[in-house]
N, C-alpha and C. Protein backbone atom coordinates (compact mmCIF):
# COMPACT_ATOMS: atom_id res chain seq x y z
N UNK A 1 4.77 -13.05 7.39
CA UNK A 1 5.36 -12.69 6.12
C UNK A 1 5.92 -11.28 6.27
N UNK A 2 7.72 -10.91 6.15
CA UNK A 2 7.68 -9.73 6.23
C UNK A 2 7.70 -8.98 5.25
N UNK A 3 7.57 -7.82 5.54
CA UNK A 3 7.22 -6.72 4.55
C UNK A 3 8.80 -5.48 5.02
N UNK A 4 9.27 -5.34 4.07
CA UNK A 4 10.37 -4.71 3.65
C UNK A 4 10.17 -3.16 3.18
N UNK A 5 10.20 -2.17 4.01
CA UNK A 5 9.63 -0.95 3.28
C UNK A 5 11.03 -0.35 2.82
N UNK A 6 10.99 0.24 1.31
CA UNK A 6 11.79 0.85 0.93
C UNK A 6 11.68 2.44 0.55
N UNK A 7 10.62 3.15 0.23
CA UNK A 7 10.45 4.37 0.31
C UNK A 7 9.40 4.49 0.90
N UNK A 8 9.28 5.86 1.64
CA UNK A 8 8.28 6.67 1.63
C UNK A 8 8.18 7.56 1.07
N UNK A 9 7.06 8.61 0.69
CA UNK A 9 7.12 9.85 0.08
C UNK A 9 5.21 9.98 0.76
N UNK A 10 5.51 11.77 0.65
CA UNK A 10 3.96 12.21 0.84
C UNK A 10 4.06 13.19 1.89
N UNK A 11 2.79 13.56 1.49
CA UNK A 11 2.38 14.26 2.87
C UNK A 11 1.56 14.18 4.11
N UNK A 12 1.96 14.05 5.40
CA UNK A 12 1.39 13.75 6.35
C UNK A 12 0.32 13.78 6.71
N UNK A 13 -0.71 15.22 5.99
CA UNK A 13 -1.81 15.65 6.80
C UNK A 13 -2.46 14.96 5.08
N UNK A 14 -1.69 14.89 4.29
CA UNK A 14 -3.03 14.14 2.90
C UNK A 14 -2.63 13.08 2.70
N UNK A 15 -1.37 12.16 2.41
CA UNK A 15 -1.68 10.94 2.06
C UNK A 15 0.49 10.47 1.76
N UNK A 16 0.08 9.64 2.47
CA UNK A 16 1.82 8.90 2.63
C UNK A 16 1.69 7.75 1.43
N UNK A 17 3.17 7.10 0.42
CA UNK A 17 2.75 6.28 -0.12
C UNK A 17 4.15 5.37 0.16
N UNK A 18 3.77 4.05 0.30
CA UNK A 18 5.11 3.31 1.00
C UNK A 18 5.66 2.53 -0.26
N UNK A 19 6.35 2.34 -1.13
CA UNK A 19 6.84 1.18 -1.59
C UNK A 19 7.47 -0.02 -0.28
N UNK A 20 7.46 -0.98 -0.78
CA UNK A 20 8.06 -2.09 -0.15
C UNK A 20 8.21 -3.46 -0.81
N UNK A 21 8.60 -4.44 -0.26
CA UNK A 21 8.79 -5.69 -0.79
C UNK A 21 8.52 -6.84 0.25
N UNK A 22 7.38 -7.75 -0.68
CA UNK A 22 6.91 -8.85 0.00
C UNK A 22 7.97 -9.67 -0.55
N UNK A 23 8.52 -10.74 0.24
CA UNK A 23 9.30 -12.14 -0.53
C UNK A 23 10.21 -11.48 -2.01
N UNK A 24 11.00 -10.45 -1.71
CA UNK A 24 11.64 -9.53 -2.76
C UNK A 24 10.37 -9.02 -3.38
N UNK A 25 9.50 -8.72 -4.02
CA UNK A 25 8.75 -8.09 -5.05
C UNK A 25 7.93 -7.11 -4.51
N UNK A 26 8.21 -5.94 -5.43
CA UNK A 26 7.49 -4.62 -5.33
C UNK A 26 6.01 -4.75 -4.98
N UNK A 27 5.78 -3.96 -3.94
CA UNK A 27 4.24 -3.75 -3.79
C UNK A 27 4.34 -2.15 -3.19
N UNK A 28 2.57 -1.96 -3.46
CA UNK A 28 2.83 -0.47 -2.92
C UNK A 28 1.51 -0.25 -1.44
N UNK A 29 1.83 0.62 -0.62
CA UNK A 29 0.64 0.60 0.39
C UNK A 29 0.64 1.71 0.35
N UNK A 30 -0.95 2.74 0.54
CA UNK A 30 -0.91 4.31 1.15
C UNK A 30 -2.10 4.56 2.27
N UNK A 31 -1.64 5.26 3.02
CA UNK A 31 -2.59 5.77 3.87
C UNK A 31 -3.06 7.31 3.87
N UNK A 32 -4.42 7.68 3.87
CA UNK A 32 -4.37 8.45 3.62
C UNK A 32 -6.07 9.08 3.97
N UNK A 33 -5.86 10.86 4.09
CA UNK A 33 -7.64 11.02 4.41
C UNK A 33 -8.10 11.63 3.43
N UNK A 34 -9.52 12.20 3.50
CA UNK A 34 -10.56 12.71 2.49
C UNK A 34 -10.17 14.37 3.02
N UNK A 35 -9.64 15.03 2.36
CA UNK A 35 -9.47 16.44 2.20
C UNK A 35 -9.77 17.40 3.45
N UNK A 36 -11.43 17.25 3.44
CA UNK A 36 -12.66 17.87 4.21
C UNK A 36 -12.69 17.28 5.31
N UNK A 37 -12.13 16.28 5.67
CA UNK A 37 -12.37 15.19 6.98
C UNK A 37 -10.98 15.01 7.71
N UNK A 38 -11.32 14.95 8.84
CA UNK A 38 -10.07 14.93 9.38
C UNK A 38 -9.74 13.19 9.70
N UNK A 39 -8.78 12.51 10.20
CA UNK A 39 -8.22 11.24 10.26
C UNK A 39 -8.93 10.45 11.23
N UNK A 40 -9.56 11.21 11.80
CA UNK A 40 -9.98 10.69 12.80
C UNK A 40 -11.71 9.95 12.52
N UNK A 41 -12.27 10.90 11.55
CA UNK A 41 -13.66 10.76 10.34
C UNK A 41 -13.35 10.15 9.32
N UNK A 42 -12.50 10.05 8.75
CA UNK A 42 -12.08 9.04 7.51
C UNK A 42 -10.73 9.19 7.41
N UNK A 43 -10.35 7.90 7.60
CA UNK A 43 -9.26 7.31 7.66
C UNK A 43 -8.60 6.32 6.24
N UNK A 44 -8.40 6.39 5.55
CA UNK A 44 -8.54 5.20 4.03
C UNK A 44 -6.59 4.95 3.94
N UNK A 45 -7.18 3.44 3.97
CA UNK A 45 -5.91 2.29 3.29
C UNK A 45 -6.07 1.84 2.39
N UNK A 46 -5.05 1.83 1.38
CA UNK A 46 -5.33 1.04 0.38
C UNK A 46 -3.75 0.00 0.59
N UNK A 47 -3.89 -0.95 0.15
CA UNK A 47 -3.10 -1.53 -0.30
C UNK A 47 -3.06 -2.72 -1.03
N UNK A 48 -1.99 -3.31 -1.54
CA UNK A 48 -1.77 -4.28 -2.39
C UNK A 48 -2.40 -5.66 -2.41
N UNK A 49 -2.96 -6.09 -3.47
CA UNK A 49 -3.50 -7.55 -3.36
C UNK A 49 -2.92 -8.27 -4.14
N UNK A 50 -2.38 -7.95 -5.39
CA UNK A 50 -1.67 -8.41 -6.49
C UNK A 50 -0.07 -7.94 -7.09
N UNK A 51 1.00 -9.00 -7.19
CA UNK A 51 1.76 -8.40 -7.66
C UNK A 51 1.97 -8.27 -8.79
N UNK A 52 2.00 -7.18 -9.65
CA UNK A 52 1.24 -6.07 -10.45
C UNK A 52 0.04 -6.57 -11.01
N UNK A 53 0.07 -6.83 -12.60
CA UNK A 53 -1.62 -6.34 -12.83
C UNK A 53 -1.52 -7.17 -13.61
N UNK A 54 -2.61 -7.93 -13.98
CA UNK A 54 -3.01 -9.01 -15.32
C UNK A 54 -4.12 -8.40 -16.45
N UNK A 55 -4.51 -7.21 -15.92
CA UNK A 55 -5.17 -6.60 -16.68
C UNK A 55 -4.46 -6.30 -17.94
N UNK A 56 -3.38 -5.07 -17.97
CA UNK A 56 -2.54 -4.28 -18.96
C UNK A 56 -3.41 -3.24 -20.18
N UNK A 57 -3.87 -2.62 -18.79
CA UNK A 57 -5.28 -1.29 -19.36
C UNK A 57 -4.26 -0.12 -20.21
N UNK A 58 -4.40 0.47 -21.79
CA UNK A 58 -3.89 1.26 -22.21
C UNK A 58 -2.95 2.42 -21.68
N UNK A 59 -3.45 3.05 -20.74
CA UNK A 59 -3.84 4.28 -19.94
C UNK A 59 -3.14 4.52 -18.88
N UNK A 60 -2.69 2.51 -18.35
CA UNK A 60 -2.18 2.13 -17.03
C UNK A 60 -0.69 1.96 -16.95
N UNK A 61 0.12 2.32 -16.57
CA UNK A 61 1.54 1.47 -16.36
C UNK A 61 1.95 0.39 -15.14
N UNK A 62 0.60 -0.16 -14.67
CA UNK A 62 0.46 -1.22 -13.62
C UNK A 62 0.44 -2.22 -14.46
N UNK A 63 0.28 -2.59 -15.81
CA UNK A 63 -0.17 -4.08 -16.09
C UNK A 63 0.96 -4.27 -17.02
N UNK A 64 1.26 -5.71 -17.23
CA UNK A 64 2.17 -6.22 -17.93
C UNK A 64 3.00 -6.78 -17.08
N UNK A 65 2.77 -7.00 -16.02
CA UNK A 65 4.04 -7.83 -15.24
C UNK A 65 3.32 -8.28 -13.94
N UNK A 66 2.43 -8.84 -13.94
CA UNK A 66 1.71 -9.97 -13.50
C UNK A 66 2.08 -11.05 -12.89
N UNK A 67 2.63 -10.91 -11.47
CA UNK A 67 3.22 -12.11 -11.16
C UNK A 67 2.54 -12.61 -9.64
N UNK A 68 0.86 -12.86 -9.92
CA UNK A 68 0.39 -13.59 -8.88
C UNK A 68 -0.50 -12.49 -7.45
N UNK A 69 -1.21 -13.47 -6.99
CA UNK A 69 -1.87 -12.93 -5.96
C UNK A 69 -0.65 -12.51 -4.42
N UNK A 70 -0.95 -11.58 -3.70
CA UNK A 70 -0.31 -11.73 -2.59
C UNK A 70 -1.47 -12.11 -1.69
N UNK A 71 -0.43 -13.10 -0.46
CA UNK A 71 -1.00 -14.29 0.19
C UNK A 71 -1.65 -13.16 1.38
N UNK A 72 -2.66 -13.76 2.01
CA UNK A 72 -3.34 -13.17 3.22
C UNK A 72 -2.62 -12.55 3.99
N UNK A 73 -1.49 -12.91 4.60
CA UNK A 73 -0.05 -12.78 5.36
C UNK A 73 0.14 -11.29 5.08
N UNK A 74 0.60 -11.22 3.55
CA UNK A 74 1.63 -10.44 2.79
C UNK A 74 0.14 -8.95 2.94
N UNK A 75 -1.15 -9.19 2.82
CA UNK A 75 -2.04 -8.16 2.87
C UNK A 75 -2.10 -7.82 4.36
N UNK A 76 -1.85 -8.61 5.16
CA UNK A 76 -2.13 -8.28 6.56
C UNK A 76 -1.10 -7.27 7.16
N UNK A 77 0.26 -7.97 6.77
CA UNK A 77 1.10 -7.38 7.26
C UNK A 77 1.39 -5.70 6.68
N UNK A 78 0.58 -5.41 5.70
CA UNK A 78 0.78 -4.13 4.74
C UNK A 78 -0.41 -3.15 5.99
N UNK A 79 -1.64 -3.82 6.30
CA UNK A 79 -2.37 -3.03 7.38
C UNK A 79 -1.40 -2.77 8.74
N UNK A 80 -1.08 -3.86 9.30
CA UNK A 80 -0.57 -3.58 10.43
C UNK A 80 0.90 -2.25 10.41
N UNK A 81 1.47 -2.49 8.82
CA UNK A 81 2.23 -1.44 8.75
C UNK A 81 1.76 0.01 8.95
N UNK A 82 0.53 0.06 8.67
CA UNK A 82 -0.06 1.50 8.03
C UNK A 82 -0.11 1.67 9.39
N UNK A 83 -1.07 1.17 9.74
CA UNK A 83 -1.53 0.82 11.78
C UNK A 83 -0.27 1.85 12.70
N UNK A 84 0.65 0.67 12.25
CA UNK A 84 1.49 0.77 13.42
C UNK A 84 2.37 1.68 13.42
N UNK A 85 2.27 2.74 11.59
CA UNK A 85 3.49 3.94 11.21
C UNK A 85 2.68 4.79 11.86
N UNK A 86 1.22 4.90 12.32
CA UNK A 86 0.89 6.52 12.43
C UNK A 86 0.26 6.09 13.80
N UNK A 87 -0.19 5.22 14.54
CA UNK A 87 -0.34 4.74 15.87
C UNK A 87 0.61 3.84 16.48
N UNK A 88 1.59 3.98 17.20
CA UNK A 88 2.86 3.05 17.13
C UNK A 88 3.12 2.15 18.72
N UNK A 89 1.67 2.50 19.41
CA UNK A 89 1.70 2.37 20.69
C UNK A 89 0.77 0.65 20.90
């Protein structure tokens, strides 16, 4: 499943955030470390499981447009991105 990156933004040594698109639709992935720790001691990915949110929490501008789980594929390929932007070998 490919994954389509359309922005980046961030900073290198704290935390990169990728927009992209699974099967056309927005998702977001970031990589990123704990302040005090260097990348090599904590390392943290987050990325997308859902495209957007079924919740629609007050507070949030993630919910209200709820359109489904992303498939195993579409999560895998969001790691191997993170993986393969800052280890490319």
């Amino acid at each position: 499943m490919p994954l389509r990156v359309i922005a980046r933004a961030g900073a290198d040594d704290i935390a990169v955030v990728y927009l992209a698109e699974i099967d056309g639709r927005p998702i977001e992935c970031v990589e990123s470390t704990q302040p005090t720790l260097s990348r090599e001691e904590k390392w943290v990915l987050m990325v997308s499981t859902l495209y957007g949110c079924p919740v629609g929490c007050a507070m949030c501008d993630a919910g209200g447009d709820y359109r489904g789980r992303i498939p195993a594929e579409g999560i895998l390929a969001q790691i191997d991105h993170l993986v393969l932007s800052r280890y490319p070998d």
